[in-house]
PDB file of N, CA and C in Angstrom:
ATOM      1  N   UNK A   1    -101.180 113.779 -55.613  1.00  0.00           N
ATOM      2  CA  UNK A   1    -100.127 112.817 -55.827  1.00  0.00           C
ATOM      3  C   UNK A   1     -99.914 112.555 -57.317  1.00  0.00           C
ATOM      4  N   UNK A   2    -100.774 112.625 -57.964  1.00  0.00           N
ATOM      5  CA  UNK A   2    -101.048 112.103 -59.699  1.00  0.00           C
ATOM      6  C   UNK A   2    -100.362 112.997 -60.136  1.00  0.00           C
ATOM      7  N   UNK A   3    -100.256 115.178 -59.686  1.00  0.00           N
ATOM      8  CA  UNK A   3     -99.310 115.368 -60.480  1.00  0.00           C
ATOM      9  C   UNK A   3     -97.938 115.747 -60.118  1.00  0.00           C
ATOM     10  N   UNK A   4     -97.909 115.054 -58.854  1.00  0.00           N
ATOM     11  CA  UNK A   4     -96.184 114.982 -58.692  1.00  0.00           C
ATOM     12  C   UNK A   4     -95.458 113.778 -59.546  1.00  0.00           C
ATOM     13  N   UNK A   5     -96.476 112.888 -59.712  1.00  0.00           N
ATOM     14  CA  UNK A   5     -95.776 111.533 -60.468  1.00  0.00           C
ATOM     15  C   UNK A   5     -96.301 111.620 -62.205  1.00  0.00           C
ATOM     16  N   UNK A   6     -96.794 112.861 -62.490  1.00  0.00           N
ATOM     17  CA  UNK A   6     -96.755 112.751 -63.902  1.00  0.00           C
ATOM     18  C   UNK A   6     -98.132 112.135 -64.446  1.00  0.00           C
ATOM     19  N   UNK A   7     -98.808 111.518 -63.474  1.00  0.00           N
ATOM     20  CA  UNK A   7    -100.033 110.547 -63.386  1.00  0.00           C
ATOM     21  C   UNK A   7    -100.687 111.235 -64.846  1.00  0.00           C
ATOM     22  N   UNK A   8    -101.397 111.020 -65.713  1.00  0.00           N
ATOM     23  CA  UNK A   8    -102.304 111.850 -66.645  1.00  0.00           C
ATOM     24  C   UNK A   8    -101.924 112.583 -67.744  1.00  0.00           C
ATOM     25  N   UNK A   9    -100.438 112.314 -67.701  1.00  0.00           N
ATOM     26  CA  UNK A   9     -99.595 113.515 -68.747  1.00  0.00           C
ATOM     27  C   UNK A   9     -98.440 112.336 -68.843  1.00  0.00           C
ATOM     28  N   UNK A  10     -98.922 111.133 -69.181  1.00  0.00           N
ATOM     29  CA  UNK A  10     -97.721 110.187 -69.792  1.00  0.00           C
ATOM     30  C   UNK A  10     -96.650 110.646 -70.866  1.00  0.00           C
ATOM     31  N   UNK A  11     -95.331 110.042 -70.882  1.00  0.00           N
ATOM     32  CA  UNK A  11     -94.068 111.020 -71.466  1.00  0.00           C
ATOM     33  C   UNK A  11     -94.678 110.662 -73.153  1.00  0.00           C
ATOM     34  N   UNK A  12     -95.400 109.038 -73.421  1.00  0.00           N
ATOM     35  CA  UNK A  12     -95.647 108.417 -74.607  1.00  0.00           C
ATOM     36  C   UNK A  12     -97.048 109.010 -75.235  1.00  0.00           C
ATOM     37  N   UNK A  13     -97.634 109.862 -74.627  1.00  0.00           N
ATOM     38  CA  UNK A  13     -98.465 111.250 -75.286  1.00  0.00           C
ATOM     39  C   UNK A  13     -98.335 112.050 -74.869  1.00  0.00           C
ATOM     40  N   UNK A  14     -96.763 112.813 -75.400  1.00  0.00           N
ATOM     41  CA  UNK A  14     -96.336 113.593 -75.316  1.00  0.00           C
ATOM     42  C   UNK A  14     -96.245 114.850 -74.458  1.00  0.00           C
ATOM     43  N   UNK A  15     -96.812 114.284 -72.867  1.00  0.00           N
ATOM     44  CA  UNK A  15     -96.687 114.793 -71.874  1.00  0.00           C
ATOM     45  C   UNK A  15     -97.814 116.487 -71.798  1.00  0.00           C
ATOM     46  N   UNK A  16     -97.391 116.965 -70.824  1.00  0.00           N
ATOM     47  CA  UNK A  16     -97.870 118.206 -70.678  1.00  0.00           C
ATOM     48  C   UNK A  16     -97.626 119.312 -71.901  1.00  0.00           C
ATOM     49  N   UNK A  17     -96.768 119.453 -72.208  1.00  0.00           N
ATOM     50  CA  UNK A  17     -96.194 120.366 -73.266  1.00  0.00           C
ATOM     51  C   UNK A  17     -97.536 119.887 -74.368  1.00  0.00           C
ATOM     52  N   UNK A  18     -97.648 118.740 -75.080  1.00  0.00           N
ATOM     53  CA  UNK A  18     -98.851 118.288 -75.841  1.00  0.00           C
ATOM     54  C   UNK A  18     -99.697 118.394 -75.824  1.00  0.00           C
ATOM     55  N   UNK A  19    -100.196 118.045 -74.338  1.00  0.00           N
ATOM     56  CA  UNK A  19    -101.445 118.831 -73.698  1.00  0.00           C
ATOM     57  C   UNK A  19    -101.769 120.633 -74.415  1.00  0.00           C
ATOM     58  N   UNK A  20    -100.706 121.035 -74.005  1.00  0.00           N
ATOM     59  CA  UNK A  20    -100.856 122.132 -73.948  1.00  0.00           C
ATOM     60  C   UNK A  20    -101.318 122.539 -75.731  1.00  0.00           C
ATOM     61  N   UNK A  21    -100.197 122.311 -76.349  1.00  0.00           N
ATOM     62  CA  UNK A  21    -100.602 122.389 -77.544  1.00  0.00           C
ATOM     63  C   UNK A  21    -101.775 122.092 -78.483  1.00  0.00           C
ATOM     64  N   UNK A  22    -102.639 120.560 -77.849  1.00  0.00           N
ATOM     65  CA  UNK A  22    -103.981 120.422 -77.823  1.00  0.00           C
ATOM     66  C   UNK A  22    -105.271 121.521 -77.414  1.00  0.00           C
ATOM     67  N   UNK A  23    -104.896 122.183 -76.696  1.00  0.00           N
ATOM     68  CA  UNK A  23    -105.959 122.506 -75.475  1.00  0.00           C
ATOM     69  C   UNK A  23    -106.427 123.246 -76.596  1.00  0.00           C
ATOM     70  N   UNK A  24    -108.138 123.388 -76.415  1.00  0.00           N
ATOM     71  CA  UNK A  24    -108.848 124.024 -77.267  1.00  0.00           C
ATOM     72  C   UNK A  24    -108.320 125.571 -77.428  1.00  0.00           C
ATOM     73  N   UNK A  25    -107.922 126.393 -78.603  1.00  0.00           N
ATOM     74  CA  UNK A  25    -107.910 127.470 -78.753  1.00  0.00           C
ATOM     75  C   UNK A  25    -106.482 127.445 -78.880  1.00  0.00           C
ATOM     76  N   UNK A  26    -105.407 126.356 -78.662  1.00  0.00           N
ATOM     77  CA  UNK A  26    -104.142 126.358 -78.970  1.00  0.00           C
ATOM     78  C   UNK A  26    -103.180 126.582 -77.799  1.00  0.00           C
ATOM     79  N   UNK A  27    -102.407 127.293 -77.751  1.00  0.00           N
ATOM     80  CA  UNK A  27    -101.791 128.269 -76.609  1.00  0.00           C
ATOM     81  C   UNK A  27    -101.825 129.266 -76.251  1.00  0.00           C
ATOM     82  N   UNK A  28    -102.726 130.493 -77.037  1.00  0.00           N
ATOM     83  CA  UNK A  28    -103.093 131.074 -76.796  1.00  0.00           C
ATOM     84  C   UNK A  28    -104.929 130.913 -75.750  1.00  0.00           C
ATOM     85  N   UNK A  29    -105.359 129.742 -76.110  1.00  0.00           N
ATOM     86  CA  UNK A  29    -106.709 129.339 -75.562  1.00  0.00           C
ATOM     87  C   UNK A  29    -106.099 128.910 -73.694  1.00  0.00           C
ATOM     88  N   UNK A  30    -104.964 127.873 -73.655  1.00  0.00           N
ATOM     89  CA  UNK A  30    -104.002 127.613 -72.625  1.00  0.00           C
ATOM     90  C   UNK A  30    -104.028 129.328 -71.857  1.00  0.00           C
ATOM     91  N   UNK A  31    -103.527 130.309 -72.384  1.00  0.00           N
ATOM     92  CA  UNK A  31    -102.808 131.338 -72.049  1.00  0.00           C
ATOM     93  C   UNK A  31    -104.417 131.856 -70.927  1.00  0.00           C
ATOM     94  N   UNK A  32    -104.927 131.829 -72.212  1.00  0.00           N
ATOM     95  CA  UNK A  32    -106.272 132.972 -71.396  1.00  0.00           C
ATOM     96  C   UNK A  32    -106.873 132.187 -70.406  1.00  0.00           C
ATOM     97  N   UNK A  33    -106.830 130.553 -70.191  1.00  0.00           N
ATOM     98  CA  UNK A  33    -107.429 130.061 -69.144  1.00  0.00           C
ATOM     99  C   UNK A  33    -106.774 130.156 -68.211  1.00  0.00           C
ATOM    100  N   UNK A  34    -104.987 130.053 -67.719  1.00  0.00           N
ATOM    101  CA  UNK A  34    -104.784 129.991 -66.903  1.00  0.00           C
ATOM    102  C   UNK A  34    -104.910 131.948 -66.209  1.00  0.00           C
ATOM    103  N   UNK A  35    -104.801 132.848 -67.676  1.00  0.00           N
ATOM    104  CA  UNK A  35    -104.945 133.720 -66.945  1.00  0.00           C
ATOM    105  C   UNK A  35    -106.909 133.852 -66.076  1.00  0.00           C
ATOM    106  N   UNK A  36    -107.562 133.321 -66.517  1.00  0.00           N
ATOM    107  CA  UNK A  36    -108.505 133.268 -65.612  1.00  0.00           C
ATOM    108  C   UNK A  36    -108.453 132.871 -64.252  1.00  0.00           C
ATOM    109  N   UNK A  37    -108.177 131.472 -64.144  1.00  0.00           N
ATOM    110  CA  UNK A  37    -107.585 130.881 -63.036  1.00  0.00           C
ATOM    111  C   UNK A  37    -106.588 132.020 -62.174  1.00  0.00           C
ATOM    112  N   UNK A  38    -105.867 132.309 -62.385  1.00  0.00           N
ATOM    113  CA  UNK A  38    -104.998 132.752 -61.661  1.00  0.00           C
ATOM    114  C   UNK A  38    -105.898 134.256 -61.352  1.00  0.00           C
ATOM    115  N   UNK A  39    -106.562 134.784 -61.982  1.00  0.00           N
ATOM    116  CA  UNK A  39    -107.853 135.459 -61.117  1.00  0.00           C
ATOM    117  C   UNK A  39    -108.404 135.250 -60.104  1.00  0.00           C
ATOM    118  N   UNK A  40    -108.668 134.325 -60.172  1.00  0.00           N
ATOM    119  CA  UNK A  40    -109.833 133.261 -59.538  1.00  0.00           C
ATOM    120  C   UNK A  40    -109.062 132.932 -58.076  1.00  0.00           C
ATOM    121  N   UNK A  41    -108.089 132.300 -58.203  1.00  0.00           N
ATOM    122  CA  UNK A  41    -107.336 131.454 -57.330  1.00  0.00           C
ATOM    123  C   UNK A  41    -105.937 131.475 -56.970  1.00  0.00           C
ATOM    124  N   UNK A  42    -105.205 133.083 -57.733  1.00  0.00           N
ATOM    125  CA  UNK A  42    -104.479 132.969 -57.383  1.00  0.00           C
ATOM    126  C   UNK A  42    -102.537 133.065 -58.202  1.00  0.00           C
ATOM    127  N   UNK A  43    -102.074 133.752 -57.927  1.00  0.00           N
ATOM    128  CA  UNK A  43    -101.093 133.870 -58.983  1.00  0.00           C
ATOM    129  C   UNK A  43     -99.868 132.317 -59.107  1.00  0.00           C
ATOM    130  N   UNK A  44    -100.375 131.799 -58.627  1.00  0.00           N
ATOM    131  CA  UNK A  44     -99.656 130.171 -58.966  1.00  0.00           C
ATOM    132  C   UNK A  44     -99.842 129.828 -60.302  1.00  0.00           C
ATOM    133  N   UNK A  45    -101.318 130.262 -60.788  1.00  0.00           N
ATOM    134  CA  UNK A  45    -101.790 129.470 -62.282  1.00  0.00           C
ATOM    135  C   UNK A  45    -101.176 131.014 -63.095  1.00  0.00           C
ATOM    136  N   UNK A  46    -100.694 131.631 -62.908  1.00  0.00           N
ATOM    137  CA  UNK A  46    -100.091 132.617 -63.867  1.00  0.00           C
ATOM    138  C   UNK A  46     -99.492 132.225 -64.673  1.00  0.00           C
ATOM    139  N   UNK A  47     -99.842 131.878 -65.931  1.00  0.00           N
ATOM    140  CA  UNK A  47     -98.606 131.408 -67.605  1.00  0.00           C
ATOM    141  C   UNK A  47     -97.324 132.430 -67.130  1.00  0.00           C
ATOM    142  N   UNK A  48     -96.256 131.314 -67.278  1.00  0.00           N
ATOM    143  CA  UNK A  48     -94.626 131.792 -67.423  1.00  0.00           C
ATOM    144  C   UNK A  48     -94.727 133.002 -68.730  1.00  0.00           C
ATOM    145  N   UNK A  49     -93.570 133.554 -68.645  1.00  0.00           N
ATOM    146  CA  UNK A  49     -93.228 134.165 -69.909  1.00  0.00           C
ATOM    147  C   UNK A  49     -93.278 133.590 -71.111  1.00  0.00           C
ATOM    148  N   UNK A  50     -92.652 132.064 -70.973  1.00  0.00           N
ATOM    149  CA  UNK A  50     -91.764 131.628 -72.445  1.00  0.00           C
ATOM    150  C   UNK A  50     -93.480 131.253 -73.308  1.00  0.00           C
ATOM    151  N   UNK A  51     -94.802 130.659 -72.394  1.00  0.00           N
ATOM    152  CA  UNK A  51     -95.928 130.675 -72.719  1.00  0.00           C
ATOM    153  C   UNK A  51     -96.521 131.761 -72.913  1.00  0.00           C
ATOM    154  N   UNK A  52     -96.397 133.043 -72.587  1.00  0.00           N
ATOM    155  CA  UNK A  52     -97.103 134.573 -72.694  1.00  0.00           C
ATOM    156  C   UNK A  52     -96.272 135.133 -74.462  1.00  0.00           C
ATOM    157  N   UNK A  53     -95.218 134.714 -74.625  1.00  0.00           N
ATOM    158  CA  UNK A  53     -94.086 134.966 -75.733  1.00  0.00           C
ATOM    159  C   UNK A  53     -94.939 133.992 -76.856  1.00  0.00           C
ATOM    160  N   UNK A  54     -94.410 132.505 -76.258  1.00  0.00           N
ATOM    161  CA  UNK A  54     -95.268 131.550 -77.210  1.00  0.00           C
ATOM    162  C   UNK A  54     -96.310 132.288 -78.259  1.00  0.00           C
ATOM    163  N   UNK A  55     -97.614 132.512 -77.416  1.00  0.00           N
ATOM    164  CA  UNK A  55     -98.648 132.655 -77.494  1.00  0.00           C
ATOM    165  C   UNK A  55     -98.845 134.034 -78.354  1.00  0.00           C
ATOM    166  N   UNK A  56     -98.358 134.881 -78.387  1.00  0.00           N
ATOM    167  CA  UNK A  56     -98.193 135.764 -78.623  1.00  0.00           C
ATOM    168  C   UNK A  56     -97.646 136.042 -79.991  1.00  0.00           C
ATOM    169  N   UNK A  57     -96.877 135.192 -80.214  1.00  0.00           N
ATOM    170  CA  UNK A  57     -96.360 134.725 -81.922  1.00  0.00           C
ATOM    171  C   UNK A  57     -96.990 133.491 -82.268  1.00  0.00           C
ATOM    172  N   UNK A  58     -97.917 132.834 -81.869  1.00  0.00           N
ATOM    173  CA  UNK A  58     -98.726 132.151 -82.392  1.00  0.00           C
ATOM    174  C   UNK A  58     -97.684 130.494 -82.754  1.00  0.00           C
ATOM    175  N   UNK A  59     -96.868 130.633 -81.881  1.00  0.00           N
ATOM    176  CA  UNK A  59     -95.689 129.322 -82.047  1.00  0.00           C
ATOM    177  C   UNK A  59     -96.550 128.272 -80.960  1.00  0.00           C
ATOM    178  N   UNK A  60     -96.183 127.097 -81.436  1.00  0.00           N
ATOM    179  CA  UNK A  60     -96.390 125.748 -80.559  1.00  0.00           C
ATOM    180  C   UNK A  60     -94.915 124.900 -79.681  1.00  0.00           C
ATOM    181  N   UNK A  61     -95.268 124.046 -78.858  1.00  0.00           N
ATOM    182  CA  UNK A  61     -94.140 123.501 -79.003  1.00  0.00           C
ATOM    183  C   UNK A  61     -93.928 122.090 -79.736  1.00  0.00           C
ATOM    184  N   UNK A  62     -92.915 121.834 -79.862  1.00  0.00           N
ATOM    185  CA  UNK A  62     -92.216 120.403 -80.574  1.00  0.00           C
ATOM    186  C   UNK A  62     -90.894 120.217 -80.198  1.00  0.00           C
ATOM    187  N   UNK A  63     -90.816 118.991 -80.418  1.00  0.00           N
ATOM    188  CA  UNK A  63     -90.119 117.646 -79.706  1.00  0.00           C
ATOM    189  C   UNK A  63     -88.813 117.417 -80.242  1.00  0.00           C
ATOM    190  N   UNK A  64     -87.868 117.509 -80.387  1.00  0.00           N
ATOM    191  CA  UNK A  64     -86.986 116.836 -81.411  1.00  0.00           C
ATOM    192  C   UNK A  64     -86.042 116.297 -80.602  1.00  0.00           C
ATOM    193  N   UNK A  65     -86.235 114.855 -80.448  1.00  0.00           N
ATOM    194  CA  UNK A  65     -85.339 113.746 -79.500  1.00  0.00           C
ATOM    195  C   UNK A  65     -85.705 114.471 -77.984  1.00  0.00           C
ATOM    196  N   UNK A  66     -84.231 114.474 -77.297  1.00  0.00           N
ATOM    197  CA  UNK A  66     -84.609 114.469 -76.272  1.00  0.00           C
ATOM    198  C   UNK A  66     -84.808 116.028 -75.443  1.00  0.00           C
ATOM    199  N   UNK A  67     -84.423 116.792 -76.597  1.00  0.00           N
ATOM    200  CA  UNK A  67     -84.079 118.232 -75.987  1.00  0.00           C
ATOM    201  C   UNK A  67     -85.689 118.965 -76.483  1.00  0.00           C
ATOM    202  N   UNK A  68     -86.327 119.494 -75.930  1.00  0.00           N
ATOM    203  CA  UNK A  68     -87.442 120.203 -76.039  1.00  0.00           C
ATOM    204  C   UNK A  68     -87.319 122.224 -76.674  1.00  0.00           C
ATOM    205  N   UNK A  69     -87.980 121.819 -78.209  1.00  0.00           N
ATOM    206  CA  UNK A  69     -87.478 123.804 -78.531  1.00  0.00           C
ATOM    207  C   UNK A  69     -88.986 124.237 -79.224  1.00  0.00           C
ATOM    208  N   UNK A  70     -89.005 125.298 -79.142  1.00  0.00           N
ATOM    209  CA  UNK A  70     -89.985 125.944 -80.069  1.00  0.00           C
ATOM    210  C   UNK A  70     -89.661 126.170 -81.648  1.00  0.00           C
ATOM    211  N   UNK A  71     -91.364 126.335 -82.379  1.00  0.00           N
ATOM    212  CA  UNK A  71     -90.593 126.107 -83.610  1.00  0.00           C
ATOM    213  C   UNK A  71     -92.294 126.930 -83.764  1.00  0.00           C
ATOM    214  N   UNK A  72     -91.965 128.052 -84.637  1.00  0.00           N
ATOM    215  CA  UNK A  72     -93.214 129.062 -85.153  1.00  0.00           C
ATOM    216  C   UNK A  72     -94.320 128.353 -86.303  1.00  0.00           C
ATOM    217  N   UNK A  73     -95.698 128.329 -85.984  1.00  0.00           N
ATOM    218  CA  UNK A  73     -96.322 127.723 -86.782  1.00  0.00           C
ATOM    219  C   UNK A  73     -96.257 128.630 -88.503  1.00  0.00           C
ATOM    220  N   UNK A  74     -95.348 129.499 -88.303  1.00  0.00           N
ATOM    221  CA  UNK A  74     -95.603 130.140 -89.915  1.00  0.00           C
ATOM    222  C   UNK A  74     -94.387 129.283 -90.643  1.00  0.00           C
ATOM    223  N   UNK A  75     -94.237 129.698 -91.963  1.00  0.00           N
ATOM    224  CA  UNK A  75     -93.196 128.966 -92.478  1.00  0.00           C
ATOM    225  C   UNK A  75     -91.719 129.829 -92.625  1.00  0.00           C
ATOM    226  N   UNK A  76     -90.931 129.215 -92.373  1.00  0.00           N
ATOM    227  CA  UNK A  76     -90.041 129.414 -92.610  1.00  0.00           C
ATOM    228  C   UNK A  76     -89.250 129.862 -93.857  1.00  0.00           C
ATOM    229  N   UNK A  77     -88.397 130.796 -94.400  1.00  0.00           N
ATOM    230  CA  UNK A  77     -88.040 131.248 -95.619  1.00  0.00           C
ATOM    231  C   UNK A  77     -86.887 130.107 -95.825  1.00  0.00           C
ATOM    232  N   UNK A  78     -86.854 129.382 -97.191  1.00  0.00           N
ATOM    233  CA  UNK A  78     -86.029 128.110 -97.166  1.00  0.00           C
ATOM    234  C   UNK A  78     -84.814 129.173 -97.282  1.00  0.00           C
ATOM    235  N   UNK A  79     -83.673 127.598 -97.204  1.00  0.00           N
ATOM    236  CA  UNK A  79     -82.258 127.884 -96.612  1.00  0.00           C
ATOM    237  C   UNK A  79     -81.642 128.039 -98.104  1.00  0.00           C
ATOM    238  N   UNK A  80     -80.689 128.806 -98.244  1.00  0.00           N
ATOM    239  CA  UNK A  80     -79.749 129.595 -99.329  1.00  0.00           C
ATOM    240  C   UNK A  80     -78.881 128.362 -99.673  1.00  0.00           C
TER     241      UNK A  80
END
């Protein structure tokens, strides 16, 4: 019931997505656990693409208002 209602992943710490970005080892640490899990138990815990992509370029996610985007932890070449 806790995670149909969000229970544990409040929107005011920054929800699941935050989580994720926390989780020891980053998103790539995220990536390789659920690919364990989903060994284990099952292709439900299989990481989506946009997390297999993520992870893979070493990007996190972030927040900006209400729309949710990715943004690469390297830097960016400033604007002309």
């Amino acid at each position: 019931m806790g995670s149909l209602l969000g229970v544990g992943f409040p929107a005011w710490t920054g929800g699941v997505v935050q989580y994720i970005n926390r989780y020891q080892g980053g998103l790539r640490g995220f990536v390789a656990r659920a690919h364990e899990l989903a060994g284990r138990y099952g292709e439900r815990f299989t990481p989506p693409a946009l997390l297999l992509n993520m992870a893979a370029e070493g990007c996190i996610f972030r927040t900006f208002g209400p729309a949710l985007s990715t943004r690469s932890r390297r830097t960016a070449p400033a604007a002309n």
